[in-house]
N, C-alpha and C. Protein backbone atom coordinates (compact mmCIF):
# COMPACT_ATOMS: atom_id res chain seq x y z
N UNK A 1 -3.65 -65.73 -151.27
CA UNK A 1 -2.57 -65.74 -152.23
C UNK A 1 -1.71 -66.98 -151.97
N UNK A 2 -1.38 -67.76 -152.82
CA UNK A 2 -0.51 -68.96 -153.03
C UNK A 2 1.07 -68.37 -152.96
N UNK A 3 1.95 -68.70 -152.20
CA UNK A 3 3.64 -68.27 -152.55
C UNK A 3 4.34 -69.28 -152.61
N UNK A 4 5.28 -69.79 -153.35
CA UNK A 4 5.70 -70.68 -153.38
C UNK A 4 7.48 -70.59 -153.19
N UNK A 5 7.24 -69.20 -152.54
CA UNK A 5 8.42 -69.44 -151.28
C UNK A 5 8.85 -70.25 -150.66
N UNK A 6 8.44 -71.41 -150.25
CA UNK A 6 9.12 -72.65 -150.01
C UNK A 6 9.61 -73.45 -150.69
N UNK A 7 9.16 -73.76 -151.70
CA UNK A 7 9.85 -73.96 -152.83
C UNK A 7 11.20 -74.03 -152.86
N UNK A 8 11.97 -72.81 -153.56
CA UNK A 8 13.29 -72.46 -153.58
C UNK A 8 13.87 -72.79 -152.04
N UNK A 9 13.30 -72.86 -150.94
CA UNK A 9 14.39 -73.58 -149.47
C UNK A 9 14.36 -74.98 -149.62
N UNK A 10 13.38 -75.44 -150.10
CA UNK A 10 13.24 -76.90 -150.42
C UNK A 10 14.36 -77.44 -151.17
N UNK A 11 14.34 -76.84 -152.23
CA UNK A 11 15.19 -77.14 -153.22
C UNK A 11 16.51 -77.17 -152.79
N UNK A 12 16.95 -75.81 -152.20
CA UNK A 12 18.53 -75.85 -152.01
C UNK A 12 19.02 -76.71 -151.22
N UNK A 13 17.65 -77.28 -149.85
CA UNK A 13 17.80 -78.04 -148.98
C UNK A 13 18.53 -79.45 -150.00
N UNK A 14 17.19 -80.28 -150.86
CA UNK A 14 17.71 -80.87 -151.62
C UNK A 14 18.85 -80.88 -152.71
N UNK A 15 19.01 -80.04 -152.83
CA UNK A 15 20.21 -80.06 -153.61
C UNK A 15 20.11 -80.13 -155.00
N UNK A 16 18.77 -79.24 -155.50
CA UNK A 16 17.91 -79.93 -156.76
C UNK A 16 18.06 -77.78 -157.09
N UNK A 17 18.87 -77.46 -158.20
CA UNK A 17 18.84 -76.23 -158.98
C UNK A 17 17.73 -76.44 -159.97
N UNK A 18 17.28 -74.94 -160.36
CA UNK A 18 16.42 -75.16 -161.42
C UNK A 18 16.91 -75.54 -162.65
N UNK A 19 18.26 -75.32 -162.68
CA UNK A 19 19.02 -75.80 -164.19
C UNK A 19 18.62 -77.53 -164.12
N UNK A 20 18.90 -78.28 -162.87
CA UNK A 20 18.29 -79.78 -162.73
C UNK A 20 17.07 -79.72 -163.19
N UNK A 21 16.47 -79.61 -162.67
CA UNK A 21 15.00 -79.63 -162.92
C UNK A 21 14.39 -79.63 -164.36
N UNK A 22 15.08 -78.30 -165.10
CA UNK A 22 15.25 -78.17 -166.83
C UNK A 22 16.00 -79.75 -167.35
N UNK A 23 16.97 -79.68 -167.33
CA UNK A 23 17.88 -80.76 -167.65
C UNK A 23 17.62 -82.32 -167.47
N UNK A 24 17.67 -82.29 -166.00
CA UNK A 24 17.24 -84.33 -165.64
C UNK A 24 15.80 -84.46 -165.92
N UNK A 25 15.20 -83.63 -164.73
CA UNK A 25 13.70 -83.64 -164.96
C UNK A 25 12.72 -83.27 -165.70
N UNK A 26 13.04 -82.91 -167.09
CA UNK A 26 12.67 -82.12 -167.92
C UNK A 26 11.43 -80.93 -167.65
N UNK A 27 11.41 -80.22 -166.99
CA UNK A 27 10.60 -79.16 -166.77
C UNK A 27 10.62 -77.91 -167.83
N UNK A 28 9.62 -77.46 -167.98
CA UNK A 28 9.90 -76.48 -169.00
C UNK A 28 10.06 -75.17 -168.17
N UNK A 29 10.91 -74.52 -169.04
CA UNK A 29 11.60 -72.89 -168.62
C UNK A 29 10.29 -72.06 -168.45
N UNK A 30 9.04 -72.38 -168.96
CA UNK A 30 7.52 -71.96 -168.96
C UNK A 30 6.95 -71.60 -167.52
N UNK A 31 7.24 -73.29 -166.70
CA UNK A 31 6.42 -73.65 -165.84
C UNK A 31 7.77 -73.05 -164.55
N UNK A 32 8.94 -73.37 -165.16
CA UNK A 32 9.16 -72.25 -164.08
C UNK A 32 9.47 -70.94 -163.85
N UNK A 33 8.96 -70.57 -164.67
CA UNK A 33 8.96 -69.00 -165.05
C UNK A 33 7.53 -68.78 -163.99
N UNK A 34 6.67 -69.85 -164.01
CA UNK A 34 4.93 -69.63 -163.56
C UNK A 34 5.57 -69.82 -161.93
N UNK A 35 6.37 -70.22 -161.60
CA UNK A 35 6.62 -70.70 -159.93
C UNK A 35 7.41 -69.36 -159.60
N UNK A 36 8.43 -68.75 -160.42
CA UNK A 36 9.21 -67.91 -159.93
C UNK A 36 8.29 -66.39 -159.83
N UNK A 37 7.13 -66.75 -160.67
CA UNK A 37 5.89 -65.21 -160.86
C UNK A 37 5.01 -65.17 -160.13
N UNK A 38 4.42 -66.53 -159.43
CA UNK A 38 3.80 -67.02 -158.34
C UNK A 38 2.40 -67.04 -159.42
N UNK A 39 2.63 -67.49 -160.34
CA UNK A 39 1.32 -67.84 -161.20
C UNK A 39 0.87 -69.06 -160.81
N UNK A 40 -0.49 -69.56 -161.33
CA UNK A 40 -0.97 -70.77 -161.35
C UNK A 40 0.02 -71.86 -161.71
N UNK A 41 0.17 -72.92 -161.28
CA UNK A 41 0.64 -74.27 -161.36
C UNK A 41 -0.33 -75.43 -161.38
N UNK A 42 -0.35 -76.51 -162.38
CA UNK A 42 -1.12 -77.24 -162.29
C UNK A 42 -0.87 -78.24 -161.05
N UNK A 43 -2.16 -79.19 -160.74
CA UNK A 43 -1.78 -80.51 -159.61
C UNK A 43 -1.17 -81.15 -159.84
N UNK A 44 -0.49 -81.22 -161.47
CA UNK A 44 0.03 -82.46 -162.06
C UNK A 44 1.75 -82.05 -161.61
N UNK A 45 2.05 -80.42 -162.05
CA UNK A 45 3.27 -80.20 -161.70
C UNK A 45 3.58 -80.24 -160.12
N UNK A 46 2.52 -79.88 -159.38
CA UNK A 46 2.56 -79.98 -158.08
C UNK A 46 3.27 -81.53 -157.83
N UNK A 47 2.28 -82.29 -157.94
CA UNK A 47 2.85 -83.43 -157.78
C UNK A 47 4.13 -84.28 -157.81
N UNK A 48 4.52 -83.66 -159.40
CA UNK A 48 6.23 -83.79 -159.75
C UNK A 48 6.78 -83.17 -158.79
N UNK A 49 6.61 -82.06 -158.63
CA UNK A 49 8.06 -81.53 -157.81
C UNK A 49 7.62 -82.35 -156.60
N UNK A 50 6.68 -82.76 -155.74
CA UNK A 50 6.79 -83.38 -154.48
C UNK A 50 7.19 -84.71 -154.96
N UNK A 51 7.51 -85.35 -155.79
CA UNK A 51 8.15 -86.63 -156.10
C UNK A 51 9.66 -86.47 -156.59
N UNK A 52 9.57 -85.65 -157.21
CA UNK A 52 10.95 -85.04 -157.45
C UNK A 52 12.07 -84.76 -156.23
N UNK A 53 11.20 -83.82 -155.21
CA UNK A 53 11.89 -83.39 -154.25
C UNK A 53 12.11 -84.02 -152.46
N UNK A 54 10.83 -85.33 -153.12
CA UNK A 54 10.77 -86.11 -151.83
C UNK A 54 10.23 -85.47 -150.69
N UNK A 55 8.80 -84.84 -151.16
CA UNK A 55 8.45 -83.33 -149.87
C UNK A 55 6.91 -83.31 -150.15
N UNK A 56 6.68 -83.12 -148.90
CA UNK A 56 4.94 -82.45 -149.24
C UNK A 56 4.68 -81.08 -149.69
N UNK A 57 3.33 -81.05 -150.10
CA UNK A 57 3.18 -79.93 -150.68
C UNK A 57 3.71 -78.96 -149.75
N UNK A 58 3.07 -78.75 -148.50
CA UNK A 58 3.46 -77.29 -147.80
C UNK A 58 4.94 -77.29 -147.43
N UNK A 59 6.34 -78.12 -148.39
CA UNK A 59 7.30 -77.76 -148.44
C UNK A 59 7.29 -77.18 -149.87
N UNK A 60 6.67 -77.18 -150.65
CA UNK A 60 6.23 -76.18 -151.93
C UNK A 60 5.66 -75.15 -151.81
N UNK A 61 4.78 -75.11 -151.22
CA UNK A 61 3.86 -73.74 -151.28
C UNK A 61 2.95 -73.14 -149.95
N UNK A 62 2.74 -72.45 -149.75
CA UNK A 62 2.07 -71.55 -148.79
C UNK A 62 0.96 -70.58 -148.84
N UNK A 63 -0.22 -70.75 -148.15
CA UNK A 63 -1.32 -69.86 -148.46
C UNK A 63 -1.19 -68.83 -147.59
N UNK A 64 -1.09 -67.74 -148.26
CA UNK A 64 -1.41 -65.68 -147.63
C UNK A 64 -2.54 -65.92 -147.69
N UNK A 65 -3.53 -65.75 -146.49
CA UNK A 65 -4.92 -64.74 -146.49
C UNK A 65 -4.55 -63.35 -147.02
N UNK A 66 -5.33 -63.40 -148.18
CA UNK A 66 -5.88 -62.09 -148.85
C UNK A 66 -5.99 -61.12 -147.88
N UNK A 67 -6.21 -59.62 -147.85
CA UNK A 67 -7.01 -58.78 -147.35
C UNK A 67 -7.96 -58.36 -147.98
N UNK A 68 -9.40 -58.60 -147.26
CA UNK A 68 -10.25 -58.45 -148.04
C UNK A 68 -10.98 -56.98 -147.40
């Protein structure tokens, strides 16, 4: 499972709200509706927010081993 629980510490670290993100960075209310549900995200948005936020991915996101 993907969480993108880091994410939101990232952010506050930076100082970057999701209202920013909507507003300067134009993100759609869509895609973060998909981060706050822990849905799929494309590489492309991946990418933005690590340029956006000045961070590598695993300050975005985090892999759970499943239980299988």
């Amino acid at each position: 499972m993907i969480s993108y629980d880091p994410l939101w510490d990232t952010m506050k670290q930076r100082g970057i709200t999701t209202y920013a993100l909507i507003k300067t960075y134009s993100f759609s209310k869509g895609t973060l509706d998909s981060l706050k549900q822990g849905r799929n995200i494309s590489t492309a948005t991946l990418n933005d927010l690590c340029n956006i936020l000045d961070c590598d991915v695993q300050d975005i996101l985090k892999h759970i081993k499943d239980d299988m």
